[in-house]
N, C-alpha and C. Protein backbone atom coordinates (compact mmCIF):
# COMPACT_ATOMS: atom_id res chain seq x y z
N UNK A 1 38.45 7.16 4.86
CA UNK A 1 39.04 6.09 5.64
C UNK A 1 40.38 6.52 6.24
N UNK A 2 41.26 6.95 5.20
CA UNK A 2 42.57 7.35 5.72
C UNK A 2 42.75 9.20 6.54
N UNK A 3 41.48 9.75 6.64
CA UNK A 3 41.93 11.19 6.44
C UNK A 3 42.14 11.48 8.00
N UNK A 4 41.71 10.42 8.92
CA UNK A 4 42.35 11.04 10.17
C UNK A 4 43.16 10.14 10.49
N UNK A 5 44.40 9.54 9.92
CA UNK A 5 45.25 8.62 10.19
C UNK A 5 46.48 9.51 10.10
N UNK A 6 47.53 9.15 10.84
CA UNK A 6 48.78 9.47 11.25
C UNK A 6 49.51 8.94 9.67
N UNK A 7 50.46 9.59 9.55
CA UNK A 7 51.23 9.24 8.36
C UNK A 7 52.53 7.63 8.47
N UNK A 8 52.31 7.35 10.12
CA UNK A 8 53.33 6.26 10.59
C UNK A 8 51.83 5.02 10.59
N UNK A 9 50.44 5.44 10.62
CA UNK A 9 49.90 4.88 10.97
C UNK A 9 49.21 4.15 9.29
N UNK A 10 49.42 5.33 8.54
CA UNK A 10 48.98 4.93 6.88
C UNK A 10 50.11 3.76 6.50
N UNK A 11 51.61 4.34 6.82
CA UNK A 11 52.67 3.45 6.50
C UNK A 11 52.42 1.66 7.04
N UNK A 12 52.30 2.07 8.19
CA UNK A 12 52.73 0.77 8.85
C UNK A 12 51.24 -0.45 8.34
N UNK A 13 49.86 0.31 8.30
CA UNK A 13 48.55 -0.98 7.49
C UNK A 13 49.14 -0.77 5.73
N UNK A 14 49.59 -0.16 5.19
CA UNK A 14 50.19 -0.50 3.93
C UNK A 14 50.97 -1.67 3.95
N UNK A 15 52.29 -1.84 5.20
CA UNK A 15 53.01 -2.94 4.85
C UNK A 15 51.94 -3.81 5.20
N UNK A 16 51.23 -4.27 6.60
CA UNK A 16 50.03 -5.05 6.78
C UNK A 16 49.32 -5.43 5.45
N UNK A 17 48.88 -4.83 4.58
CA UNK A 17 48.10 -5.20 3.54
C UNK A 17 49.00 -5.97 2.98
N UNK A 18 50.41 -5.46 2.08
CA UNK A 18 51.08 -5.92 1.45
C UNK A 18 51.40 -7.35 1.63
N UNK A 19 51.62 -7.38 2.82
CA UNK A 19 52.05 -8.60 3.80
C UNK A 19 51.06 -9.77 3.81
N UNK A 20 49.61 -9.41 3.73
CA UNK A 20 48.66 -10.26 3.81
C UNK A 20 48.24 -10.41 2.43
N UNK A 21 48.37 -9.58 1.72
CA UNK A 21 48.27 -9.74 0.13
C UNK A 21 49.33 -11.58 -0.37
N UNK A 22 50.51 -11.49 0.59
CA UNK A 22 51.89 -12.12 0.08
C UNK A 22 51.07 -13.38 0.81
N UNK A 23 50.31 -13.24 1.69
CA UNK A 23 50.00 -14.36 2.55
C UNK A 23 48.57 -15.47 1.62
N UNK A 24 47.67 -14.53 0.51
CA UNK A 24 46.98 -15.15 0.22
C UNK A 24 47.52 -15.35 -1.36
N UNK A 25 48.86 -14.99 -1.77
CA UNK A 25 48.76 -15.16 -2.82
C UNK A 25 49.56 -16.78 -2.58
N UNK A 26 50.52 -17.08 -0.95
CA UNK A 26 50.81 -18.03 -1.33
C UNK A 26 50.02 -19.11 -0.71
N UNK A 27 48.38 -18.87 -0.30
CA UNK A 27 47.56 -19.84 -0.47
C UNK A 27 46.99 -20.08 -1.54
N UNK A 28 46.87 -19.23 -2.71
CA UNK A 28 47.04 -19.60 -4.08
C UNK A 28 47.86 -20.65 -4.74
N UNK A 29 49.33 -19.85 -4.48
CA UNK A 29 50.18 -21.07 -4.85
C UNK A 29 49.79 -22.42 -4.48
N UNK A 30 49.38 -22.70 -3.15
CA UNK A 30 49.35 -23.88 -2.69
C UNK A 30 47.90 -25.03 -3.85
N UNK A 31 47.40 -24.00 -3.98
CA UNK A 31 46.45 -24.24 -4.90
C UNK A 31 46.66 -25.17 -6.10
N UNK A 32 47.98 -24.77 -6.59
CA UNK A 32 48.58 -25.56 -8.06
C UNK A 32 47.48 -25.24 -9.36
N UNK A 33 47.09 -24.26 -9.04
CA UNK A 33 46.28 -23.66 -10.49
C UNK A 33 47.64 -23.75 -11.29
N UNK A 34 47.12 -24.06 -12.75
CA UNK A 34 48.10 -23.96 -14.20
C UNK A 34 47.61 -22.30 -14.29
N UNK A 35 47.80 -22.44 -16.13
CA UNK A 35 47.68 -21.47 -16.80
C UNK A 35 48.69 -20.31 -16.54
N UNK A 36 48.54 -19.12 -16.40
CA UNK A 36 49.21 -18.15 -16.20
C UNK A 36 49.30 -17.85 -14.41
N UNK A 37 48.79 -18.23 -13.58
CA UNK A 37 48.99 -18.49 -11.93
C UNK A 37 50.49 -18.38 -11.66
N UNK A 38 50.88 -19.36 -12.21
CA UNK A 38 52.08 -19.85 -11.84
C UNK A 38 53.20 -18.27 -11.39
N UNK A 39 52.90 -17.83 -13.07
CA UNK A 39 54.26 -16.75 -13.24
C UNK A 39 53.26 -15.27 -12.30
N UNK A 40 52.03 -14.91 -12.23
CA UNK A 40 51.14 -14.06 -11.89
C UNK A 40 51.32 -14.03 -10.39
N UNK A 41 51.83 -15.33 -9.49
CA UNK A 41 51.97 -15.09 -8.42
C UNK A 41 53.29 -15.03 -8.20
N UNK A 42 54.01 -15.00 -8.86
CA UNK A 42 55.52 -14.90 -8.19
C UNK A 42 56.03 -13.49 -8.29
N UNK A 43 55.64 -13.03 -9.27
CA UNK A 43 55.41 -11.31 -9.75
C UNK A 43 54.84 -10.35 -8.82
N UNK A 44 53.47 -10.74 -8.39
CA UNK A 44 52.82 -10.10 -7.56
C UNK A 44 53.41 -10.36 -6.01
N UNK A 45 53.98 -11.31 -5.30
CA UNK A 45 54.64 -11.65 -4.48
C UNK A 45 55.82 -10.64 -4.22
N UNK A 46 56.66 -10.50 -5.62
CA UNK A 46 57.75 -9.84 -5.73
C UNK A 46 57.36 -8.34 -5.66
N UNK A 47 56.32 -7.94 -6.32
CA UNK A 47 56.11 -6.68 -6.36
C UNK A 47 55.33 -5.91 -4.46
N UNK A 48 54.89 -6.81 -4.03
CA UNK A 48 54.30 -6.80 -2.70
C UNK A 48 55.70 -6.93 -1.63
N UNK A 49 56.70 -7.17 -1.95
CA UNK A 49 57.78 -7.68 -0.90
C UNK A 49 58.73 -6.65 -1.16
N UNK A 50 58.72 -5.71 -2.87
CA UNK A 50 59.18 -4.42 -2.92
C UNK A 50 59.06 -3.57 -2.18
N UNK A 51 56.98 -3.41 -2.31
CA UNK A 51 56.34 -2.52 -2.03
C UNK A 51 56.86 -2.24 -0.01
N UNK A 52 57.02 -3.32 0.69
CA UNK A 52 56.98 -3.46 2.07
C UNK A 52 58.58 -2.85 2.15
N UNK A 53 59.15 -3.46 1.12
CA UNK A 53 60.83 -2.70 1.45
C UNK A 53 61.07 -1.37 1.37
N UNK A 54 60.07 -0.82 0.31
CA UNK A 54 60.14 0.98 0.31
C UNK A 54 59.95 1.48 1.81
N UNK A 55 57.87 1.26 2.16
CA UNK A 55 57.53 1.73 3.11
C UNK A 55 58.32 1.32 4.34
N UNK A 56 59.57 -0.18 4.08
CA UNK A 56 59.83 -0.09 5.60
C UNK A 56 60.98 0.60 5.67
N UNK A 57 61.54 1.41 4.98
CA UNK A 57 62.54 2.20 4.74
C UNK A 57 61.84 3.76 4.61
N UNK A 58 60.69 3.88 4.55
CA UNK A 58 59.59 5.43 4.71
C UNK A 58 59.90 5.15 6.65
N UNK A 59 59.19 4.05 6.83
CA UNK A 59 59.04 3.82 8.28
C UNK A 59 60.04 3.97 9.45
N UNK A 60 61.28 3.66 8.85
CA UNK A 60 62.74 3.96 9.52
C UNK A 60 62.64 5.38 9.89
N UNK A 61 62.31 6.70 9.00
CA UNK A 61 62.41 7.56 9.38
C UNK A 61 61.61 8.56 10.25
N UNK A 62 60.25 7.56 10.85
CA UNK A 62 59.81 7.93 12.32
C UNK A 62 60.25 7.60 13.51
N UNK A 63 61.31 6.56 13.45
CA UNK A 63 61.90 6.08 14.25
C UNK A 63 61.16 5.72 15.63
N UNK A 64 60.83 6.54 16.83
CA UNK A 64 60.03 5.97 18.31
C UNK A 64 58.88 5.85 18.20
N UNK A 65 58.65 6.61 17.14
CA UNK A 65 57.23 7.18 16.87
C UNK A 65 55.85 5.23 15.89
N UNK A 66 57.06 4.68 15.65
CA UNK A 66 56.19 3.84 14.99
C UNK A 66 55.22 2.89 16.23
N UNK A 67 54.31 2.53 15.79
CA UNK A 67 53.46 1.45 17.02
C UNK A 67 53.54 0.10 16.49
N UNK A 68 53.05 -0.89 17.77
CA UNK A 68 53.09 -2.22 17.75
C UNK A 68 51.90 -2.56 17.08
N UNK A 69 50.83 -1.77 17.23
CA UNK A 69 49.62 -2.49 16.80
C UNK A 69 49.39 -1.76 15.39
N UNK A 70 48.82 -2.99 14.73
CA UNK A 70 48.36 -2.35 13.50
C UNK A 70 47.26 -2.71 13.12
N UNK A 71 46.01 -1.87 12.84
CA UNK A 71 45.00 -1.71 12.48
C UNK A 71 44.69 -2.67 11.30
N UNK A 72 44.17 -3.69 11.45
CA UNK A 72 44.09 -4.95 10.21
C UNK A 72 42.40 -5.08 10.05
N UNK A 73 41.08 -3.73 10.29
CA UNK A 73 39.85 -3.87 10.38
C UNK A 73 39.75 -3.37 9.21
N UNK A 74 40.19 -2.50 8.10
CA UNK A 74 40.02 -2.61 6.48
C UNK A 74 39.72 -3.30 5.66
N UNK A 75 39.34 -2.66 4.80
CA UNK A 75 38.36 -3.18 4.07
C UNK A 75 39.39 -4.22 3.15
N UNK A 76 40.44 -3.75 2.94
CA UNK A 76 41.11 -5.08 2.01
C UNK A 76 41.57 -6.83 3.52
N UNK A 77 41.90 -5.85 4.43
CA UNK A 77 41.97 -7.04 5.25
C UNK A 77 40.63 -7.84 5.71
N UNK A 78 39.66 -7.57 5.58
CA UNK A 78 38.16 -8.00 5.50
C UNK A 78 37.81 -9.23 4.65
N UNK A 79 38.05 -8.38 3.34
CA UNK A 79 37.66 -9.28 2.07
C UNK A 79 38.69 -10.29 2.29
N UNK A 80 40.42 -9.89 2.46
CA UNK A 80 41.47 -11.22 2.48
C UNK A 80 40.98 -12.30 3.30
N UNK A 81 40.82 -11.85 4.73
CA UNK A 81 40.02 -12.52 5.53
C UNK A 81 39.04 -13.91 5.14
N UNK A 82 37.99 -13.28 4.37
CA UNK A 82 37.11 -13.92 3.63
C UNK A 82 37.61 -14.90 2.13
N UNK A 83 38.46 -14.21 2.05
CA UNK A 83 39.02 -15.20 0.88
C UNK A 83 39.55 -16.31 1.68
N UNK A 84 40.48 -16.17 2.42
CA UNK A 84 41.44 -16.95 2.84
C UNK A 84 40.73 -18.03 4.04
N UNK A 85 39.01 -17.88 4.07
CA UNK A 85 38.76 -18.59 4.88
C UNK A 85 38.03 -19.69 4.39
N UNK A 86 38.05 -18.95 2.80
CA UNK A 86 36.61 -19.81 1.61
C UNK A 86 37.77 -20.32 0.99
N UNK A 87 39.09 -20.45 0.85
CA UNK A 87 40.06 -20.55 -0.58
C UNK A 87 39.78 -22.24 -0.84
N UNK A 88 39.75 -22.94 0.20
CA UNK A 88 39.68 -24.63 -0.41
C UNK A 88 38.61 -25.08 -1.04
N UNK A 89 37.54 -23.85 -0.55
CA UNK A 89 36.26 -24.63 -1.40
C UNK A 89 36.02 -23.16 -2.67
N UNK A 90 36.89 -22.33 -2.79
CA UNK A 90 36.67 -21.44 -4.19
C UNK A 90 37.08 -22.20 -5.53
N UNK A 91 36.32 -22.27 -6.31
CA UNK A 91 36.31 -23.03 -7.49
C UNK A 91 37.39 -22.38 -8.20
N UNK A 92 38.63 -22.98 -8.81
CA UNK A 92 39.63 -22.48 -9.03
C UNK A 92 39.42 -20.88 -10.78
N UNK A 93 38.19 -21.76 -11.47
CA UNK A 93 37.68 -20.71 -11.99
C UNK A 93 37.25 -19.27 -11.53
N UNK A 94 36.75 -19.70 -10.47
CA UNK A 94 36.43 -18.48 -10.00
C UNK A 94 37.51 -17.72 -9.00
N UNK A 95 38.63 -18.52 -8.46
CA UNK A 95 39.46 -17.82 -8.02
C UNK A 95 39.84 -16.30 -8.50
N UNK A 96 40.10 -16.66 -10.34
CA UNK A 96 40.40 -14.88 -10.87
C UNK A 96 39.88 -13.75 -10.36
N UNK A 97 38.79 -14.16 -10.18
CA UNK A 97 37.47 -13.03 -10.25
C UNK A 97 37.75 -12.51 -8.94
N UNK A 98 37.96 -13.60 -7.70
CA UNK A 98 37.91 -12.90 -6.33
C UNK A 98 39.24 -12.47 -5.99
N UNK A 99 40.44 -12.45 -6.53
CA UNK A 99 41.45 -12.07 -6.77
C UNK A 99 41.46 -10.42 -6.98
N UNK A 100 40.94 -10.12 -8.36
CA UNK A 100 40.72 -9.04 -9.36
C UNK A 100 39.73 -8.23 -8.06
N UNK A 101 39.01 -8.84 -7.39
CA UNK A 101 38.40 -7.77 -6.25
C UNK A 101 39.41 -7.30 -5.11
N UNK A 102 40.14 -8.29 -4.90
CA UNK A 102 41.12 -7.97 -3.78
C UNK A 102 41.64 -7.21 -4.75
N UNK A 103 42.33 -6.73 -5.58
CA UNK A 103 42.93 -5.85 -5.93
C UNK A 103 42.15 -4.93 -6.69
N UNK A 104 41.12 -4.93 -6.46
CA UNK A 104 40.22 -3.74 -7.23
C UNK A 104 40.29 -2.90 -5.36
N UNK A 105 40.17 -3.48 -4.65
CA UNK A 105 39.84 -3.08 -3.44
C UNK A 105 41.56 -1.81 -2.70
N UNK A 106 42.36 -3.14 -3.29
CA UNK A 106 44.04 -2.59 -3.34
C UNK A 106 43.72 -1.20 -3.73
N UNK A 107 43.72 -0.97 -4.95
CA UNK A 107 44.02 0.17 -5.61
C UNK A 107 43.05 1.29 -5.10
N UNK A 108 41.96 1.34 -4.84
CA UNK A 108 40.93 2.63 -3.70
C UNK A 108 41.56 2.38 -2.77
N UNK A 109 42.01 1.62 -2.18
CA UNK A 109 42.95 1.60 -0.74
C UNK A 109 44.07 3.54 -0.94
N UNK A 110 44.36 3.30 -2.02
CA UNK A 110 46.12 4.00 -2.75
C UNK A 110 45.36 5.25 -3.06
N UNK A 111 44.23 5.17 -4.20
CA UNK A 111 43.83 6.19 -4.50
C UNK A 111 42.83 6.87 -3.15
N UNK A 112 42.67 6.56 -2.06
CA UNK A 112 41.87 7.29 -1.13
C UNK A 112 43.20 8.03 -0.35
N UNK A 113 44.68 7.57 0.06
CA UNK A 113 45.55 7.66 0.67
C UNK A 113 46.13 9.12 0.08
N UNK A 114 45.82 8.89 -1.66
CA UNK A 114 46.59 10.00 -2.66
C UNK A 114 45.78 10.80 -2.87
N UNK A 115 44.87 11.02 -2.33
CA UNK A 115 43.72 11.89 -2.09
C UNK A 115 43.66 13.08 -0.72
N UNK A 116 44.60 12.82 0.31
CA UNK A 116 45.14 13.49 1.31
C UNK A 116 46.13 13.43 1.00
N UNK A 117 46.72 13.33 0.05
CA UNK A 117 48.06 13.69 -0.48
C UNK A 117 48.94 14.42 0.39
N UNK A 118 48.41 15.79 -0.05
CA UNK A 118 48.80 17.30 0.74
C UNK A 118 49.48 16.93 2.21
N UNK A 119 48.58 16.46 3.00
CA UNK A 119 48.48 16.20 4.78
C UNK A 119 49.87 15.10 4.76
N UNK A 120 50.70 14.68 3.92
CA UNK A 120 51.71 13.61 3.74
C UNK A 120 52.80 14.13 3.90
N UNK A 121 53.89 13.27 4.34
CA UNK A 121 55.33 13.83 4.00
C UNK A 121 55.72 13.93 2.53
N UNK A 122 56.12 14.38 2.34
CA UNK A 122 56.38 14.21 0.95
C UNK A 122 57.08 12.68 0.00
N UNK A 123 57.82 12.39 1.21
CA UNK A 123 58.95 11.23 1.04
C UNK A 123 57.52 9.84 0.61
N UNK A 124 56.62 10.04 1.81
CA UNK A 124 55.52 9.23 2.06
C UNK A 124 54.42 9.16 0.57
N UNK A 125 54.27 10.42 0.56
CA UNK A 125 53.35 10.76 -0.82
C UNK A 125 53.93 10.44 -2.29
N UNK A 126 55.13 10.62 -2.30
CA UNK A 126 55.87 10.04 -3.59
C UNK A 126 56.28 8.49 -3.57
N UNK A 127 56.18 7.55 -2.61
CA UNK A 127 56.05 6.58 -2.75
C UNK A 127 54.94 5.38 -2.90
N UNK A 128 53.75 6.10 -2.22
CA UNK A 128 52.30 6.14 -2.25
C UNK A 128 51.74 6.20 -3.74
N UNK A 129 52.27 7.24 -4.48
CA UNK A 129 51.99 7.46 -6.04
C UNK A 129 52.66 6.78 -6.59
N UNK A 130 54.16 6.28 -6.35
CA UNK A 130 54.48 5.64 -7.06
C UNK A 130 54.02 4.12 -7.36
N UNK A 131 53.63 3.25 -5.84
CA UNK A 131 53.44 2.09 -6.04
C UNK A 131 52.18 2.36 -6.82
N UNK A 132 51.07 3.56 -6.15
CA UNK A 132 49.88 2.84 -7.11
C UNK A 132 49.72 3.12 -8.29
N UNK A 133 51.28 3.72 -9.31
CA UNK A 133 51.09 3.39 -10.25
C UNK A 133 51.64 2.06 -10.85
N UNK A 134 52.36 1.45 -10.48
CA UNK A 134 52.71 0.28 -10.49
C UNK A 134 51.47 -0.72 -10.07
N UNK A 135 50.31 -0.64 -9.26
CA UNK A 135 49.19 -1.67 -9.57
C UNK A 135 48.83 -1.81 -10.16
């Protein structure tokens, strides 16, 4: 997926994901699920609003080179898509489950990216490893 992508072009659908990640977790919120929700989305929110502050500080240092458009036809923007179009009628039980896919989906996103490792800046590749060890 990622192996003929530009390294401004990997950066910039990372923040996109992150960004849309922040977007369905706070149609979650809106949700008012109890239990552990509450503290699970403010965490993941926080950790997604990190994640966009690294890469947009990776991204500073292409400077002309970055583009307007960003590629949002991935496979995590797909499934969000689909969540975020089913979320009022997803049974809040089952919310976990389609959650745990969006981020099962997250993390092969990271590990396909850290897989062309090599072809990376370095600056790019050590932040790449770092968030997805933090998922």
């Amino acid at each position: 997926m990622h192996q003929n992508k530009t390294p401004i072009e990997i950066t910039q659908e990372l923040i996109a994901i992150h960004t849309t990640r922040n977007e369905v977790l706070d149609k979650i919120k809106e949700k008012e699920i109890g239990g552990d929700w509450p503290g699970k989305i403010s965490a993941l929110h926080a950790q997604s609003d990190q994640f966009i502050k690294e890469l947009m500080a990776e991204l500073s240092n292409f400077g002309d080179a970055v583009q307007s458009n960003v590629d949002r036809t991935d496979e995590y923007h797909t499934a969000s898509q689909n969540m975020l179009n089913q979320i009022d009628s997803i049974n809040p039980s089952d919310l976990s489950s389609e959650w745990d896919q969006l981020e099962k989906i997250l993390r092969k996103i990271y590990r396909d990216i850290l897989e062309i490792g090599s072809e990376l800046p370095e600056s790019l590749a050590a932040i790449v490893a770092a968030q997805a060890g933090r998922l």
